[in-house]
C-alpha atoms as a PDB file:
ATOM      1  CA  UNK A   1       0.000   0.000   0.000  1.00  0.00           C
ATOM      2  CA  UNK A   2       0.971   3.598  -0.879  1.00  0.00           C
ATOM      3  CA  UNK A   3       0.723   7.116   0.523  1.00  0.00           C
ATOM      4  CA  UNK A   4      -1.916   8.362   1.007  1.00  0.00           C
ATOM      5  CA  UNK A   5      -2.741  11.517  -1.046  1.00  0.00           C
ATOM      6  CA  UNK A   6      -3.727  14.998   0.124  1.00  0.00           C
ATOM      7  CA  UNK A   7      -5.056  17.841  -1.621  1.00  0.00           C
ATOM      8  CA  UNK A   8      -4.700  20.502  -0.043  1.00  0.00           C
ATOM      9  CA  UNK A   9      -4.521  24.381  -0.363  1.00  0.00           C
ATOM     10  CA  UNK A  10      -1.039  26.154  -1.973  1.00  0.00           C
ATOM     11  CA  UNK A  11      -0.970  29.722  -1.897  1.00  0.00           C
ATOM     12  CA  UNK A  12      -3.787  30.489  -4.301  1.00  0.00           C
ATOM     13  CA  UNK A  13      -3.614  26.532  -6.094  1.00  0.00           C
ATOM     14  CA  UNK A  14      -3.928  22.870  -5.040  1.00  0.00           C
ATOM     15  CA  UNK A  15      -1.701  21.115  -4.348  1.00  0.00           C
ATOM     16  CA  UNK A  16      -1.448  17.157  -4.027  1.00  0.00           C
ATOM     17  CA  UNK A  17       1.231  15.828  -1.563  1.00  0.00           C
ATOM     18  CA  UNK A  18       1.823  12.161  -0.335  1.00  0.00           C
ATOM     19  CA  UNK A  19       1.107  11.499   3.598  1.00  0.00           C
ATOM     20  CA  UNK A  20       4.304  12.805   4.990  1.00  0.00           C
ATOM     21  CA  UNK A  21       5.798  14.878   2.284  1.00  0.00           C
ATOM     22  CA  UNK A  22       6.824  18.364   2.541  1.00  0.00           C
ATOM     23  CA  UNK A  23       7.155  18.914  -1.522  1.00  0.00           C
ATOM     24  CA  UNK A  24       3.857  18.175  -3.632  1.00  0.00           C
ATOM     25  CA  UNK A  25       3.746  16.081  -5.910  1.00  0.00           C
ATOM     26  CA  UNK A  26       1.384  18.434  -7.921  1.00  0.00           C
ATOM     27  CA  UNK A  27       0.802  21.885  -8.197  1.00  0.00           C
ATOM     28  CA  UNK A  28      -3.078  23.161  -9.735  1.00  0.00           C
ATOM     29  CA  UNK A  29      -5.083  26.082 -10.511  1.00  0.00           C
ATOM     30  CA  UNK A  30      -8.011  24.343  -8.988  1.00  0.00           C
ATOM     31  CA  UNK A  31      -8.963  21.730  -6.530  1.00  0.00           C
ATOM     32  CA  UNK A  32     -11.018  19.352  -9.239  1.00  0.00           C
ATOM     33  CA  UNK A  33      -7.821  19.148 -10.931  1.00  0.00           C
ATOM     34  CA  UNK A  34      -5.596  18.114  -7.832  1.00  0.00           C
ATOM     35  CA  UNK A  35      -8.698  15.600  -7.217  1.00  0.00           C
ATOM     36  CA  UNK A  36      -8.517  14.097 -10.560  1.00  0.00           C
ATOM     37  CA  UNK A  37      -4.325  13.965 -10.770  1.00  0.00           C
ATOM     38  CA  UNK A  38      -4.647  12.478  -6.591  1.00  0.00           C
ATOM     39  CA  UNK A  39      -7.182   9.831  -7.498  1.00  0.00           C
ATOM     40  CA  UNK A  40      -5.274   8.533 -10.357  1.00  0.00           C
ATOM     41  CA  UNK A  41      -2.116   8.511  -8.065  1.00  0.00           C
ATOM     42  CA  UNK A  42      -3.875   6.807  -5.368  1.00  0.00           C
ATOM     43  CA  UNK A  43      -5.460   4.483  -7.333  1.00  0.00           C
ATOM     44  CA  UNK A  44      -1.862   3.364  -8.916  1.00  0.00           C
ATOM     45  CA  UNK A  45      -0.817   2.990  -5.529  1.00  0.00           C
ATOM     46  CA  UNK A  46      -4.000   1.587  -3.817  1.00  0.00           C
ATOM     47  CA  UNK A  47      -3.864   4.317  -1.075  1.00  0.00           C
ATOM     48  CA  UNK A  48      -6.806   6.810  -0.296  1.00  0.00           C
ATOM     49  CA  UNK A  49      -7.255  10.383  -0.920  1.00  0.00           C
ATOM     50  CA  UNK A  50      -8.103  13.059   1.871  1.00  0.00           C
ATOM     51  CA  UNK A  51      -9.643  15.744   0.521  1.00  0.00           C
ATOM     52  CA  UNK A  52      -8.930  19.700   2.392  1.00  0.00           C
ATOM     53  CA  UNK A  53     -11.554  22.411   2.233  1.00  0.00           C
ATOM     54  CA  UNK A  54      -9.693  25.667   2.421  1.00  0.00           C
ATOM     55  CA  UNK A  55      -9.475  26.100   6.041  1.00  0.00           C
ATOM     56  CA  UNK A  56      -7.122  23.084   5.676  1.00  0.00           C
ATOM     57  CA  UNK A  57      -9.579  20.439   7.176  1.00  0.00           C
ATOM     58  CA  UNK A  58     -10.453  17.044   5.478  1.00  0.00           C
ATOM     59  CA  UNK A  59     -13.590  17.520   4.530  1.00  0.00           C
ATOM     60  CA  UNK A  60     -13.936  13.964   2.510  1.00  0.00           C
ATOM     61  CA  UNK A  61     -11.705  11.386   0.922  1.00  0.00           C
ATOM     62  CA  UNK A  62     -12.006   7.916  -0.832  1.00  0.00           C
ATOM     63  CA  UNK A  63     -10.185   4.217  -0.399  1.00  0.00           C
ATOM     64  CA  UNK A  64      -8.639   2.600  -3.216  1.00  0.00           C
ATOM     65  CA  UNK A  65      -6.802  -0.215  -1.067  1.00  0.00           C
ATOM     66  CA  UNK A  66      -7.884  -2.778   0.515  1.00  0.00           C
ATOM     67  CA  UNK A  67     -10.127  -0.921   3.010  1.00  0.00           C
ATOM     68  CA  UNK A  68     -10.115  -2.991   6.444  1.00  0.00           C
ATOM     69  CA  UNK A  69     -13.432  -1.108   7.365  1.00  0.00           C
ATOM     70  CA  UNK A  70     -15.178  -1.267   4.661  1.00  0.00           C
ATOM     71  CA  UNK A  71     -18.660   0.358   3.757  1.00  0.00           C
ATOM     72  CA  UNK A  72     -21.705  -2.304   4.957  1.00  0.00           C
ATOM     73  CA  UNK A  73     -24.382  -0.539   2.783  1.00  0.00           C
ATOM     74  CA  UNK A  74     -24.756  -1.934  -0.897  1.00  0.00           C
ATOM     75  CA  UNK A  75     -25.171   0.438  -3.965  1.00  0.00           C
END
């Protein structure tokens, strides 16, 4: 399993870092971007996103592992 992978806010941009980086990985204009680029990284890696609001909280985030808690209700 991978790092996980935070957007989170840069200045005035997104930016995606792995859990426990100081440099990002990727630098955006806007946060769907840093989604999209974090998803496909996490994905590759089978690691989850967290997802910042601009006051620098996770405000929501997705599993692409093997997620040891998963969800019980069926879609």
């Amino acid at each position: 399993m991978g790092k996980n992978q935070h957007v989170v806010p840069h200045g005035k941009d997104w930016a995606v870092k792995g859990a426990g980086n100081s440099k990002a990985t990727k630098v955006t204009k806007t946060q769907g971007e840093a989604i999209k680029k974090a998803t496909e990284i996490a994905k590759n890696q089978k690691s989850d996103t967290k997802i910042h609001g601009k006051d620098g909280k996770i405000r929501a985030g997705n599993s692409y592992g093997s997620d040891p808690c998963p969800p019980k209700d069926k879609k």
